[in-house]
C-alpha atoms as a PDB file:
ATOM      1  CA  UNK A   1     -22.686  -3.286 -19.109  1.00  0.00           C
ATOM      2  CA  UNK A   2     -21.979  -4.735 -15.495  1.00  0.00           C
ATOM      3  CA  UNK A   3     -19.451  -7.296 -15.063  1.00  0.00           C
ATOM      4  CA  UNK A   4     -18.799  -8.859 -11.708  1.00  0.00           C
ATOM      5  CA  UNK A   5     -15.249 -10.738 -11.614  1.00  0.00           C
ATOM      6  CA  UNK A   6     -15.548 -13.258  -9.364  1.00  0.00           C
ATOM      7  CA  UNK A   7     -12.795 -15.816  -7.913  1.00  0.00           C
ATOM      8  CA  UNK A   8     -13.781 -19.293  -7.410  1.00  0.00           C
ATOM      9  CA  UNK A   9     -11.338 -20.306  -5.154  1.00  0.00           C
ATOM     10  CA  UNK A  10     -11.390 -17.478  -3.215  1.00  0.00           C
ATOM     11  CA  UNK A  11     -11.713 -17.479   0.654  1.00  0.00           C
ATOM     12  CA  UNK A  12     -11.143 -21.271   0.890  1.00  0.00           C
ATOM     13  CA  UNK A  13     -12.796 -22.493  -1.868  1.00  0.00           C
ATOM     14  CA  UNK A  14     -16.071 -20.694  -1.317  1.00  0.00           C
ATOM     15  CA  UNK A  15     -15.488 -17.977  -4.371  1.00  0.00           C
ATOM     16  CA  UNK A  16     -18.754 -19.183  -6.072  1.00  0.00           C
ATOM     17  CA  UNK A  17     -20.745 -18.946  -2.753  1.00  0.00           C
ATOM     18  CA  UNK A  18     -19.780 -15.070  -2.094  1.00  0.00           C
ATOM     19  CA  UNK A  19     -20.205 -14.739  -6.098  1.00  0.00           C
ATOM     20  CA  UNK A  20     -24.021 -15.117  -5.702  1.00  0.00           C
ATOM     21  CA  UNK A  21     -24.346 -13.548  -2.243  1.00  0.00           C
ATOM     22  CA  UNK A  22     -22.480  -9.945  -4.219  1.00  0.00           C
ATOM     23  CA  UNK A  23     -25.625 -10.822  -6.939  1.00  0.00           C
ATOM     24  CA  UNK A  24     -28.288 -10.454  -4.542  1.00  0.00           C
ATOM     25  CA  UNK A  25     -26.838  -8.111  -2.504  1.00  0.00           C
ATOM     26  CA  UNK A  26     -25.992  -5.963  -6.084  1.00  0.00           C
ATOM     27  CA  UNK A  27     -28.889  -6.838  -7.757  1.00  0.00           C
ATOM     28  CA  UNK A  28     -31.134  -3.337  -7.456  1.00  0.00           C
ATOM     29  CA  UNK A  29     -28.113  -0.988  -8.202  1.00  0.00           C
ATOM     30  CA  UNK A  30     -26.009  -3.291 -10.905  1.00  0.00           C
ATOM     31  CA  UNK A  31     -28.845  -5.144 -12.826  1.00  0.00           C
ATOM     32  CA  UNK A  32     -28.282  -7.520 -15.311  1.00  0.00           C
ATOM     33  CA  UNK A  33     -24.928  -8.058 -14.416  1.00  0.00           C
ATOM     34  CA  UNK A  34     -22.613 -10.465 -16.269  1.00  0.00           C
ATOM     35  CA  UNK A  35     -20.797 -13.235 -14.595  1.00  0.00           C
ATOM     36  CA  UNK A  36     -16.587 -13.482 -15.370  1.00  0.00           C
ATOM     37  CA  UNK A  37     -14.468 -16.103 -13.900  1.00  0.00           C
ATOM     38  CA  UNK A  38     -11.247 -14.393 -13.493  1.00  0.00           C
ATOM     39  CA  UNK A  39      -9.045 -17.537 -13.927  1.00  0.00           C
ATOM     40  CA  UNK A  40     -10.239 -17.751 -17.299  1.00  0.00           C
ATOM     41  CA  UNK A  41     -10.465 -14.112 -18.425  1.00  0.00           C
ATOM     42  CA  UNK A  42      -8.172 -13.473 -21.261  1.00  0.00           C
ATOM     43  CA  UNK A  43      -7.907  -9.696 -20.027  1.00  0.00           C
ATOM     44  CA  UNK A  44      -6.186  -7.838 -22.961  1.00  0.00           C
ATOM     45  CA  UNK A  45      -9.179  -9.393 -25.063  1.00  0.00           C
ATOM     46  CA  UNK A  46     -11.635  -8.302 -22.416  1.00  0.00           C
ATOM     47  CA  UNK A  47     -10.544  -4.571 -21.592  1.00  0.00           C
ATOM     48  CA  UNK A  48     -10.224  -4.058 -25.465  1.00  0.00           C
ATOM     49  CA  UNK A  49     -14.473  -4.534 -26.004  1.00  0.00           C
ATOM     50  CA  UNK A  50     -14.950  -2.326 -23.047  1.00  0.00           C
ATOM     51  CA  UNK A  51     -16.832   0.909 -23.389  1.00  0.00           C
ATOM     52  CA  UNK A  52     -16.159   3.884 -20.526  1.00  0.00           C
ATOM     53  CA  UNK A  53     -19.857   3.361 -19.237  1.00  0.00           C
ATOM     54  CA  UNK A  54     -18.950  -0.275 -18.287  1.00  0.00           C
ATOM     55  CA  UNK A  55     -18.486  -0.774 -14.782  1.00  0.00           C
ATOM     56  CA  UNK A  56     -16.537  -3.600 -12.683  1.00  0.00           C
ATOM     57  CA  UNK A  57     -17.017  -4.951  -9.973  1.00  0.00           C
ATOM     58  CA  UNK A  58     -14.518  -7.591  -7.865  1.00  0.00           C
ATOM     59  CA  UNK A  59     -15.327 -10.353  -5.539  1.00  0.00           C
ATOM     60  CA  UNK A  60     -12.843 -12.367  -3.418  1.00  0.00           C
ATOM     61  CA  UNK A  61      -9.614 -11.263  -1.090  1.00  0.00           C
ATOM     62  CA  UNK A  62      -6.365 -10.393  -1.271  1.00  0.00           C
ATOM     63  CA  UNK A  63      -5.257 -13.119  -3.207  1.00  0.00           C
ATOM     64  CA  UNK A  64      -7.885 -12.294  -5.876  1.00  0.00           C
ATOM     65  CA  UNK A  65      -7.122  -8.426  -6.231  1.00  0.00           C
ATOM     66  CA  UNK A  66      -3.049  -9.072  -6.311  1.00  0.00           C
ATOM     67  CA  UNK A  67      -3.623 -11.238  -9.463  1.00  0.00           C
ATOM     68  CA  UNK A  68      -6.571  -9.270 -11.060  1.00  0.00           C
ATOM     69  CA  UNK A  69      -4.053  -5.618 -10.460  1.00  0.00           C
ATOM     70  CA  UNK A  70      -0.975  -8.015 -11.811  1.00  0.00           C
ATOM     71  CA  UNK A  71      -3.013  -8.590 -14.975  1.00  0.00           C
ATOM     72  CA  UNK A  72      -4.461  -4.949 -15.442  1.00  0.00           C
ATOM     73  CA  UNK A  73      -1.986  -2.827 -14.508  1.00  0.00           C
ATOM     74  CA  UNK A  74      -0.542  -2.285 -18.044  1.00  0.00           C
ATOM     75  CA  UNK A  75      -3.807  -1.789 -19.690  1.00  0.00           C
ATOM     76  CA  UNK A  76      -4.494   1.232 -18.316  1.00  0.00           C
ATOM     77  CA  UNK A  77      -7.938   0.461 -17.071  1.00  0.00           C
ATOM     78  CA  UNK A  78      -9.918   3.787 -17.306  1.00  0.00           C
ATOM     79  CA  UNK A  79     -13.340   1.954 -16.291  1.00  0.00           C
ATOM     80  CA  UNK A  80     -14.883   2.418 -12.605  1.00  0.00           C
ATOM     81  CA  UNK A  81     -13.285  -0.684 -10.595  1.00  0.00           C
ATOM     82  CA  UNK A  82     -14.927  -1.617  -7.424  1.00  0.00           C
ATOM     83  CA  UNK A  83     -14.278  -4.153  -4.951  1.00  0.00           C
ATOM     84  CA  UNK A  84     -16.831  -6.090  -3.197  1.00  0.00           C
ATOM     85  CA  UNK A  85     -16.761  -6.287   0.892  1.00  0.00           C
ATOM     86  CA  UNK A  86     -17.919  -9.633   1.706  1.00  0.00           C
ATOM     87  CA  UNK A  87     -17.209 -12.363   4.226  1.00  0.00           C
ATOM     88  CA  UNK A  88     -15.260 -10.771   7.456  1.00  0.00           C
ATOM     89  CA  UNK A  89     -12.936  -8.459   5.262  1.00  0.00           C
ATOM     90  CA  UNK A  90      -9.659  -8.792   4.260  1.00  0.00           C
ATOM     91  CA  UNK A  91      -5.672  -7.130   4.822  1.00  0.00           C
ATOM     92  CA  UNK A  92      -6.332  -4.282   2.330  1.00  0.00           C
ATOM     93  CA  UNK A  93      -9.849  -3.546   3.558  1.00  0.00           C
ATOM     94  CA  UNK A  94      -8.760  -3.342   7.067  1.00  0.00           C
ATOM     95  CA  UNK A  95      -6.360  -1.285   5.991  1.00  0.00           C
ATOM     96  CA  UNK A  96      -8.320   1.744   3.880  1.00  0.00           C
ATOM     97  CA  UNK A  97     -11.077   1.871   6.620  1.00  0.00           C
ATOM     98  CA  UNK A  98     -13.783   2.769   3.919  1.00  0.00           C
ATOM     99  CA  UNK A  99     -17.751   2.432   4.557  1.00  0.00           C
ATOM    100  CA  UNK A 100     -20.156   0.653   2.212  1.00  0.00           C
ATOM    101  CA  UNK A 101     -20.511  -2.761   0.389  1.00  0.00           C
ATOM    102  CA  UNK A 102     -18.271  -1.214  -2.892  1.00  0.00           C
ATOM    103  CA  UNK A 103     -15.144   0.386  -2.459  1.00  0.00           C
ATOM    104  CA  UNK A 104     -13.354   2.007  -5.349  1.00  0.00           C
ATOM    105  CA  UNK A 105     -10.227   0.314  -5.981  1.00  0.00           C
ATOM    106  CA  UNK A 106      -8.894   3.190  -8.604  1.00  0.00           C
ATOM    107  CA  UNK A 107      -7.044   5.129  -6.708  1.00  0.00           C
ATOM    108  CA  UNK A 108      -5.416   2.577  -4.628  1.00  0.00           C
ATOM    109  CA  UNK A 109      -4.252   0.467  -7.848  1.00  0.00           C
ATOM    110  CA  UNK A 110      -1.898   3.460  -8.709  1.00  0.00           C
ATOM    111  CA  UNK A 111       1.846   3.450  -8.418  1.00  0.00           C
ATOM    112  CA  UNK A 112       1.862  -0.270  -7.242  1.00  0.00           C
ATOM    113  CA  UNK A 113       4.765  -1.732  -5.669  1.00  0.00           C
ATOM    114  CA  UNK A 114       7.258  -4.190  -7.446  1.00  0.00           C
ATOM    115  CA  UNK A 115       8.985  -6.993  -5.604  1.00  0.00           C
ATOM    116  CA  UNK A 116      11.615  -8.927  -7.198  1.00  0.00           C
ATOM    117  CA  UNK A 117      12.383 -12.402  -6.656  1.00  0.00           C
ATOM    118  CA  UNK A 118      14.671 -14.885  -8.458  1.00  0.00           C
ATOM    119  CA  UNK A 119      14.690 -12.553 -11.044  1.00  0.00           C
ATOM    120  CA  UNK A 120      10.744 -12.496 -11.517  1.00  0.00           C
ATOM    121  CA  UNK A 121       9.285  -9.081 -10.668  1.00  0.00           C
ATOM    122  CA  UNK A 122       5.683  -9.102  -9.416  1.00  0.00           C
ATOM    123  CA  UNK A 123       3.278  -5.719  -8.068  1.00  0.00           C
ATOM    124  CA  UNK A 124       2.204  -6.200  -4.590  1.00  0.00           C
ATOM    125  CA  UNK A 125      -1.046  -4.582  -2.935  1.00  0.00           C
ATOM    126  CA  UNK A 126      -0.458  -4.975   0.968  1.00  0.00           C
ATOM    127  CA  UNK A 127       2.983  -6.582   1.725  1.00  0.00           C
ATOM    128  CA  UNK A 128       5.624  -9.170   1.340  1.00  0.00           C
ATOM    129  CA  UNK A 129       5.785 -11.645   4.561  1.00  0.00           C
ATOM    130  CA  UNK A 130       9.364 -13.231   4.934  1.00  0.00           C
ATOM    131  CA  UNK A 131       9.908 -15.461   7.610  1.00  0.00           C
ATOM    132  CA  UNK A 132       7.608 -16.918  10.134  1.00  0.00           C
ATOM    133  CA  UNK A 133       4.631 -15.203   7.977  1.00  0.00           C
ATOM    134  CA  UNK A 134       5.830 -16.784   4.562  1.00  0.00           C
ATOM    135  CA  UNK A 135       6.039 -20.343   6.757  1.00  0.00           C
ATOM    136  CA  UNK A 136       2.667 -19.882   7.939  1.00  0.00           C
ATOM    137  CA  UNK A 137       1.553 -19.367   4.732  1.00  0.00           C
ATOM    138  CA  UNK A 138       3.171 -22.253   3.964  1.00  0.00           C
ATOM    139  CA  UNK A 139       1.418 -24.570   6.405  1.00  0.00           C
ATOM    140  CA  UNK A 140      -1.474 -22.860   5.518  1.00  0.00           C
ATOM    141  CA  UNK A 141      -1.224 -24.007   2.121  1.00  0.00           C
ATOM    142  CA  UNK A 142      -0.656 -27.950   3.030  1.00  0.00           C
ATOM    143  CA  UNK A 143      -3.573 -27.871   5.165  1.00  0.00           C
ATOM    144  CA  UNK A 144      -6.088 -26.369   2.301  1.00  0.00           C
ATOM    145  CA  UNK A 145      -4.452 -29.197   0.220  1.00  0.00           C
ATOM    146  CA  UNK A 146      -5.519 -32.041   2.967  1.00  0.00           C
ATOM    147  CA  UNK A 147      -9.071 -30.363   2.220  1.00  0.00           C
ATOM    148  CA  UNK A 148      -9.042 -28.292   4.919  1.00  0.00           C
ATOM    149  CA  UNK A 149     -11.916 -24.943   4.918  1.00  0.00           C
ATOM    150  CA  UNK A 150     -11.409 -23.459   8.647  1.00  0.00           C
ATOM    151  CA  UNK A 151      -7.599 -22.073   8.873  1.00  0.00           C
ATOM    152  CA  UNK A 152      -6.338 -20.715  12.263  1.00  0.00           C
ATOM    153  CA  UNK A 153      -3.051 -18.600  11.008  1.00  0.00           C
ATOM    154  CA  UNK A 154      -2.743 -17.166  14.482  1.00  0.00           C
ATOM    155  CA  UNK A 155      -2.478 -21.351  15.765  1.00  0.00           C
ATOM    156  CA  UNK A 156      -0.322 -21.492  13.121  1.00  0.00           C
ATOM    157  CA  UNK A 157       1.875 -18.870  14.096  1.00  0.00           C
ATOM    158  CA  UNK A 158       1.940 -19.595  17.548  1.00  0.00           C
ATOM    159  CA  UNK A 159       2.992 -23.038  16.985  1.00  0.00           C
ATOM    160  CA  UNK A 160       6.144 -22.327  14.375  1.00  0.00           C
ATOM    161  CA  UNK A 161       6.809 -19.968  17.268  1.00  0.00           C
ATOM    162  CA  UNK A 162       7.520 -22.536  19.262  1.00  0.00           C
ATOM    163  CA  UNK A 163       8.642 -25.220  17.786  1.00  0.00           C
ATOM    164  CA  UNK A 164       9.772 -25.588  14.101  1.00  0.00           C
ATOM    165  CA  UNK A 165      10.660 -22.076  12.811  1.00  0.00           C
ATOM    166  CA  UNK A 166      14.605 -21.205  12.967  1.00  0.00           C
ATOM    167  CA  UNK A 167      15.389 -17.385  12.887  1.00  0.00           C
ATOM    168  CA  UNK A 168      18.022 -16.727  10.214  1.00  0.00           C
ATOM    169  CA  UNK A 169      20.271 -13.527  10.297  1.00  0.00           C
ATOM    170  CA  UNK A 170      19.880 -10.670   7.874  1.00  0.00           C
ATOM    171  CA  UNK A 171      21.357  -7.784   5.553  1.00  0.00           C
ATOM    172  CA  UNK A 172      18.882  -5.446   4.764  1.00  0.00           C
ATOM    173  CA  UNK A 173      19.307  -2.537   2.816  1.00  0.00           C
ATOM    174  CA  UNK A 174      17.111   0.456   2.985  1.00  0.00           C
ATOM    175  CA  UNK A 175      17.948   3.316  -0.041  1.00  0.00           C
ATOM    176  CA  UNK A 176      21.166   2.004   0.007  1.00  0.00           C
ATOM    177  CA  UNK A 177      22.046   1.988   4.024  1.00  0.00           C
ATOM    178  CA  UNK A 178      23.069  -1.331   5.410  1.00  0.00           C
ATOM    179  CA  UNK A 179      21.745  -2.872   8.345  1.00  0.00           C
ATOM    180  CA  UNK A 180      22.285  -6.248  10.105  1.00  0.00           C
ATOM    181  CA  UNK A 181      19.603  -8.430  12.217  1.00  0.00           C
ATOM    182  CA  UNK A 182      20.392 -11.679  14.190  1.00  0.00           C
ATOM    183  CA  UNK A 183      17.698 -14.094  15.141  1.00  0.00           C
ATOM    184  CA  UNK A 184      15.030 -12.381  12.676  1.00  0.00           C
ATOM    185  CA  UNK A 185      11.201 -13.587  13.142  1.00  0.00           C
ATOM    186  CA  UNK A 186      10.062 -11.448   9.931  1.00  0.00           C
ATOM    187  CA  UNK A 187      11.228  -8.910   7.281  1.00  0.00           C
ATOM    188  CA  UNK A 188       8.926  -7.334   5.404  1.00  0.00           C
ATOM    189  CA  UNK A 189       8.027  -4.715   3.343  1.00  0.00           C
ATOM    190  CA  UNK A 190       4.894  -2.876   3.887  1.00  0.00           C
ATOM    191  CA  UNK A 191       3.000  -1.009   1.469  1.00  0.00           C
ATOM    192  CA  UNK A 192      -0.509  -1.134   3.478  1.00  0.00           C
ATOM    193  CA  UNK A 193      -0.616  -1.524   7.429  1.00  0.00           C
ATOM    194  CA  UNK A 194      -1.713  -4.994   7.687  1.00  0.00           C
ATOM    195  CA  UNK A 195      -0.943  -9.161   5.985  1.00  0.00           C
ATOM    196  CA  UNK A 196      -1.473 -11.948   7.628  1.00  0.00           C
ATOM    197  CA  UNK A 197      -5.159 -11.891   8.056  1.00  0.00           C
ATOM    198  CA  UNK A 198      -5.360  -8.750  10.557  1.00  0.00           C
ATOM    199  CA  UNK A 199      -1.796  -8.130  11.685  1.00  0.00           C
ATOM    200  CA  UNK A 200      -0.999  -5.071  12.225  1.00  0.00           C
ATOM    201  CA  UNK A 201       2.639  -5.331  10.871  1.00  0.00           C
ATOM    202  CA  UNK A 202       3.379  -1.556   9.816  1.00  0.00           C
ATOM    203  CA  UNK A 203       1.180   0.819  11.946  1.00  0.00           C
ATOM    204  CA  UNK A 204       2.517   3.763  10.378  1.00  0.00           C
ATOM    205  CA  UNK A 205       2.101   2.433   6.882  1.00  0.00           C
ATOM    206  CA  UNK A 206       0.039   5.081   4.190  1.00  0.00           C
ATOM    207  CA  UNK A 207      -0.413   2.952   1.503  1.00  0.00           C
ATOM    208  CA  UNK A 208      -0.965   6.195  -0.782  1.00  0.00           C
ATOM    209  CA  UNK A 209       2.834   7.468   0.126  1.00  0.00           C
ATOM    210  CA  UNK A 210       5.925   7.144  -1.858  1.00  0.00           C
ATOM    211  CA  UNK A 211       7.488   4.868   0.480  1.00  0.00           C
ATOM    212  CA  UNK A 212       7.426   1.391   1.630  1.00  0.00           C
ATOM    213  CA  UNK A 213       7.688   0.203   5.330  1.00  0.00           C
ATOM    214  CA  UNK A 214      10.754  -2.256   6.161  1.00  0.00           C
ATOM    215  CA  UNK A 215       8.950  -4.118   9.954  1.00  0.00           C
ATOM    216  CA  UNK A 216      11.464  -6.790  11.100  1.00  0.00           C
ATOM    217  CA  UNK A 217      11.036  -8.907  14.765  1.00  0.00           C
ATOM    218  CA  UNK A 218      14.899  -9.337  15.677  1.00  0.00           C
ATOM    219  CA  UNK A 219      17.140 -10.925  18.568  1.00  0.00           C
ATOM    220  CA  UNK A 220      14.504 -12.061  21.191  1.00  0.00           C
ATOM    221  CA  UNK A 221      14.506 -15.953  22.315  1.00  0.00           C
ATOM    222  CA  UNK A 222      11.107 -17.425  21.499  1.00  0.00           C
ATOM    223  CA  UNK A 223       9.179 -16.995  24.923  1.00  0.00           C
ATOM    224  CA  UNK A 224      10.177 -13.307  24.439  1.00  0.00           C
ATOM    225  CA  UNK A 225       8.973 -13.525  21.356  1.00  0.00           C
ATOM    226  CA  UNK A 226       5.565 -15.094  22.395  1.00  0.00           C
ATOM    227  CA  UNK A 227       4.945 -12.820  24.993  1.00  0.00           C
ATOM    228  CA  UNK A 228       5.237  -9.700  21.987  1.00  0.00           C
ATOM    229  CA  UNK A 229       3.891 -11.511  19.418  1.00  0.00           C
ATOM    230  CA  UNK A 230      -0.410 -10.395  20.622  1.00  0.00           C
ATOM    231  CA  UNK A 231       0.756  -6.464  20.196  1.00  0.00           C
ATOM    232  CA  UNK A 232       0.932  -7.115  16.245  1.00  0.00           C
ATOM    233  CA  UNK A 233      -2.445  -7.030  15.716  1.00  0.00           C
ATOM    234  CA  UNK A 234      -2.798  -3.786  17.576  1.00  0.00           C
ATOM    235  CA  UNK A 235       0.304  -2.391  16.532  1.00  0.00           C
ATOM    236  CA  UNK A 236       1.989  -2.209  19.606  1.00  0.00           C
ATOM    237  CA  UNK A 237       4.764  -4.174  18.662  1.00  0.00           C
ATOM    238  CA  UNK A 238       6.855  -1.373  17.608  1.00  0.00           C
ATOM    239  CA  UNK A 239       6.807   0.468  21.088  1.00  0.00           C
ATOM    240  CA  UNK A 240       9.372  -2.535  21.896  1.00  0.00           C
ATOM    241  CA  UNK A 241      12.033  -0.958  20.029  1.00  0.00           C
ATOM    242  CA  UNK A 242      14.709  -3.209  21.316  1.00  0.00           C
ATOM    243  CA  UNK A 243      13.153  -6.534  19.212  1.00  0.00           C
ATOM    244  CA  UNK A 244      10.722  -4.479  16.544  1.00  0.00           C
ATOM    245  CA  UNK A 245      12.589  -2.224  13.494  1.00  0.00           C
ATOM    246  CA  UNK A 246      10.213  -0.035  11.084  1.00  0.00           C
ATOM    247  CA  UNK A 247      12.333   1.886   8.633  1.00  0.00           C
ATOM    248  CA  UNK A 248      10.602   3.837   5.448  1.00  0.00           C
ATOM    249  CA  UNK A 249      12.021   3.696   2.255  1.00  0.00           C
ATOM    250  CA  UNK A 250      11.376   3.643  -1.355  1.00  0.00           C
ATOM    251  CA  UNK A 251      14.011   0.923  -1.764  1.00  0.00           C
ATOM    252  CA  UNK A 252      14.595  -2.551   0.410  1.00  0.00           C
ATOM    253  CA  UNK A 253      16.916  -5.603  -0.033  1.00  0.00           C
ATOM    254  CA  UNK A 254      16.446  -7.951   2.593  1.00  0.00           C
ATOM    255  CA  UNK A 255      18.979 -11.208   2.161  1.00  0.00           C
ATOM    256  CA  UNK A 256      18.747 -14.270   4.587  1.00  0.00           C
ATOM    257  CA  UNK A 257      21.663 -16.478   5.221  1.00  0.00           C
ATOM    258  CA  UNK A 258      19.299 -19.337   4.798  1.00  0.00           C
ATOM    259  CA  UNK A 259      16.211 -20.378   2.793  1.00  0.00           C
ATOM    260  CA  UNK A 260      12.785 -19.335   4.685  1.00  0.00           C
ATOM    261  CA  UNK A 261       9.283 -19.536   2.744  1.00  0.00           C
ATOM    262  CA  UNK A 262       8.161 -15.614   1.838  1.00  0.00           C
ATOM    263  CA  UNK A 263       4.709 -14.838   1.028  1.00  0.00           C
ATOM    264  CA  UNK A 264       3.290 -12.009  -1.488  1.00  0.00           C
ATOM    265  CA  UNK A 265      -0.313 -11.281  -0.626  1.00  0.00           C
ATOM    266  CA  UNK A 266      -0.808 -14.660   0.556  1.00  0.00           C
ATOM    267  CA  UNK A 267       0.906 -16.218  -2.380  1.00  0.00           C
ATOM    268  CA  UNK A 268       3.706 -18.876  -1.058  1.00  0.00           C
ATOM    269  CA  UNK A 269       7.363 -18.659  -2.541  1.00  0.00           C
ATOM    270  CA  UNK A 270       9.399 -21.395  -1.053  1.00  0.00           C
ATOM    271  CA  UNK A 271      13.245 -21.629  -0.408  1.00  0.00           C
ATOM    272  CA  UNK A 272      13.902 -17.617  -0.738  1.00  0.00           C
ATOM    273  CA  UNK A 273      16.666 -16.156   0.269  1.00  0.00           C
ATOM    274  CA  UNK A 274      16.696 -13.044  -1.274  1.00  0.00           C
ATOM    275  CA  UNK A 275      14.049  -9.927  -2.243  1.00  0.00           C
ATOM    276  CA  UNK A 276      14.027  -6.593  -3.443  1.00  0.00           C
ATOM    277  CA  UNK A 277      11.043  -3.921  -3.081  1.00  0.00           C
ATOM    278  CA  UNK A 278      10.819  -0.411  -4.672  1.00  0.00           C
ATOM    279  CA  UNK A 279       8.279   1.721  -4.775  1.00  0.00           C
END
């Protein structure tokens, strides 16, 4: 059997409209194949009646694959996974660089990243966004609630830049050595190269490696900042080693003297102050 795992409100709302696109597209290879809203999937039920022939195939983003590895990851799924490219890509596509419409999501779903906040421990796929990213996120968030389809993160960005986002000062800890920030943009931990919807946060990121990537934007005033800010989605932030830190690690802290919004895969926590990462 064929299932395709589909995410209504994936990509805006538009989960059902990619859903039959991946049908057509799939139909001559994957016949016949049987239609699961993952909202509603009751997975230890479901992986329990499959057999090893049965093959499955995901459609939606970022936010889609976080929750379906959350849910799967201690089942011990043996069955071929595969992910379905559709729309203009997302983080962790840009990130493995792979050719074709199906990309096997197996070997990347291995030795997942934990991040642990208020006590709640979640895996990640691409990276954790505290700071101006998890506020974006945030606005982001208000605006899809106003009914809004067509988001512009980079406006977004831009204008928190700007205007309303206040840079806290941090403690980070990196496998146990302590380092201090002032005026921090970001903080985040990195286990693919990109978040955000293309930035480049962690150039030097292998997703496949024991460690994680610790990226902060620290001490520049907010033109400054501006005038840096287009080299993220290049990666050419990090040449400007004075305002951009990347340390690897398999374990971070990062704690913020105030409360900033943080984002998991796109997923919005509000008021954090405090996360841990380990890989």
């Amino acid at each position: 059997m064929n299932y395709l795992l589909f995410n209504p409100l994936a990509r805006n709302g538009k989960g059902n409209i990619i859903k039959e696109e991946a049908k057509i597209d799939l139909e001559n290879a994957y016949p016949d194949l049987k239609e699961i809203n993952v909202l509603e999937l009751k997975y230890k039920d479901f992986i329990q009646t499959l057999t090893k022939e049965d093959i499955l195939i995901l459609v939606g983003g970022d936010g889609t694959l976080n929750h379906f590895a959350n849910v799967i990851y201690s089942h011990n799924l043996e069955n071929l996974l595969y992910l379905y490219r559709a729309g203009t890509g997302n983080d962790f596509l840009r990130d493995i660089q792979e050719e074709g419409k199906l990309v096997l999501l197996n070997p990347y779903l291995k030795e997942l990243p934990k991040v642990k906040i208020n006590g709640k421990e979640t895996y990640f796929i691409n990276g954790i966004g505290f700071g101006i990213d998890g506020m974006v996120c945030e606005v982001a968030d208000a605006l899809k609630a106003k009914g809004e389809t067509e988001i512009n993160y980079t406006g977004i960005a831009i204008k928190l830049l700007l205007t309303k986002y206040k840079c806290p000062n941090a403690l980070v800890k990196v496998d146990g050595k302590e380092y201090k920030f002032k005026r921090v943009w970001y903080a985040s931990s990195m286990n693919g190269q990109y978040y955000g919807g293309g930035m480049m946060v962690a150039p030097k990121q292998d997703r496949l490696s024991e460690v994680l990537s610790f990226c902060t934007m620290h001490k520049s005033r907010r033109l400054h900042t501006l005038l840096i800010f287009p080299k993220i989605f290049k990666g050419e932030h990090i040449n400007k080693k004075k305002y951009c830190t990347m340390i690897q690690g398999k374990h971070i802290e990062v704690t913020f003297d105030r409360p900033t919004a943080l984002q998991i895969d796109g997923e919005v926590i509000r008021n954090v102050t405090h996360y841990e990462a380990w890989k």
